[in-house]
Protein backbone atom coordinates (compact mmCIF):
# COMPACT_ATOMS: atom_id res chain seq x y z
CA UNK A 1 95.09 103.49 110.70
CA UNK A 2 93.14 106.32 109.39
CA UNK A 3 90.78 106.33 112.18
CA UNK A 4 93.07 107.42 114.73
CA UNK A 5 93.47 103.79 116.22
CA UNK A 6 97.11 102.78 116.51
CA UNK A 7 98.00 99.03 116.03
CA UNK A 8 99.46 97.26 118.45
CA UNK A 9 102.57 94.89 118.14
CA UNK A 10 103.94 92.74 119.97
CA UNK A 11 108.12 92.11 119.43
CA UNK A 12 110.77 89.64 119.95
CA UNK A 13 113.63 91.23 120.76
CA UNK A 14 117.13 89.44 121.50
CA UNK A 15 118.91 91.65 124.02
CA UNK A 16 122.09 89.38 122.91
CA UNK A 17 122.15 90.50 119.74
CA UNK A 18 120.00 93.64 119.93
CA UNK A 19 117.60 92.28 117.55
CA UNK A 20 114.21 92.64 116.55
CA UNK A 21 113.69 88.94 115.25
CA UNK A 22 110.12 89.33 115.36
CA UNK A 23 106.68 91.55 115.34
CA UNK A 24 103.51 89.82 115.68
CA UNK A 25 99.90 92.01 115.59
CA UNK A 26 97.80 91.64 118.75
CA UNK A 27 95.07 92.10 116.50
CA UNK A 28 95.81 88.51 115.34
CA UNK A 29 98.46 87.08 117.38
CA UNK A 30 97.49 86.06 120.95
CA UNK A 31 99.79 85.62 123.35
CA UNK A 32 99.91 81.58 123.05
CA UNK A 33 100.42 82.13 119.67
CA UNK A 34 103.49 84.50 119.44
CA UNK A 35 104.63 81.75 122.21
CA UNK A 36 104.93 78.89 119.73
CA UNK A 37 106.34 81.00 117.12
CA UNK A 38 109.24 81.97 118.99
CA UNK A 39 109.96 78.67 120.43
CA UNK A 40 109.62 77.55 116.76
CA UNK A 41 111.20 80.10 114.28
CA UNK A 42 114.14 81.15 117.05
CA UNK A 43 115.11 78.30 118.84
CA UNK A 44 118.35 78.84 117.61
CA UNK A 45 118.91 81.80 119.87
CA UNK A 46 117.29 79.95 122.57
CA UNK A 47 119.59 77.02 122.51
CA UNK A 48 122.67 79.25 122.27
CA UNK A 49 121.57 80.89 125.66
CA UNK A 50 120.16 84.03 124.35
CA UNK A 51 118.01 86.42 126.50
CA UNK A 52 114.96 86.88 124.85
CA UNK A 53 111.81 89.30 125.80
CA UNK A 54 108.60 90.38 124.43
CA UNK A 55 107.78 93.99 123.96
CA UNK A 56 104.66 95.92 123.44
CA UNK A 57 105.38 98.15 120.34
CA UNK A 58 102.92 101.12 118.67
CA UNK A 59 102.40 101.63 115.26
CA UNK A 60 105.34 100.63 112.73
């Protein structure tokens, strides 16, 4: 951003297959929100046992 603010994202990372599946914009992604998606869009790697997490990323 060209006013020195960085945007923040959030990611979904799969530490199974060292994979960023996923970054969502706090800006317009609460928390609740990125929650859904993930249980939506990757409940593959859920079902297949995967260890998911959510990470705070800066600019990308």
């Amino acid at each position: 951003m060209s006013d020195g603010q960085h945007e923040r994202y959030k990611e979904v990372f799969c530490s199974d297959c060292q994979t960023v599946l996923g970054r969502y914009s706090t800006k317009y992604f609460s928390d609740r929100d990125i929650d859904e998606l993930v249980r939506i869009h990757h409940a593959t790697h859920i079902k297949q046992g995967h260890m998911m997490t959510i990470r705070i990323s800066g600019n990308v």
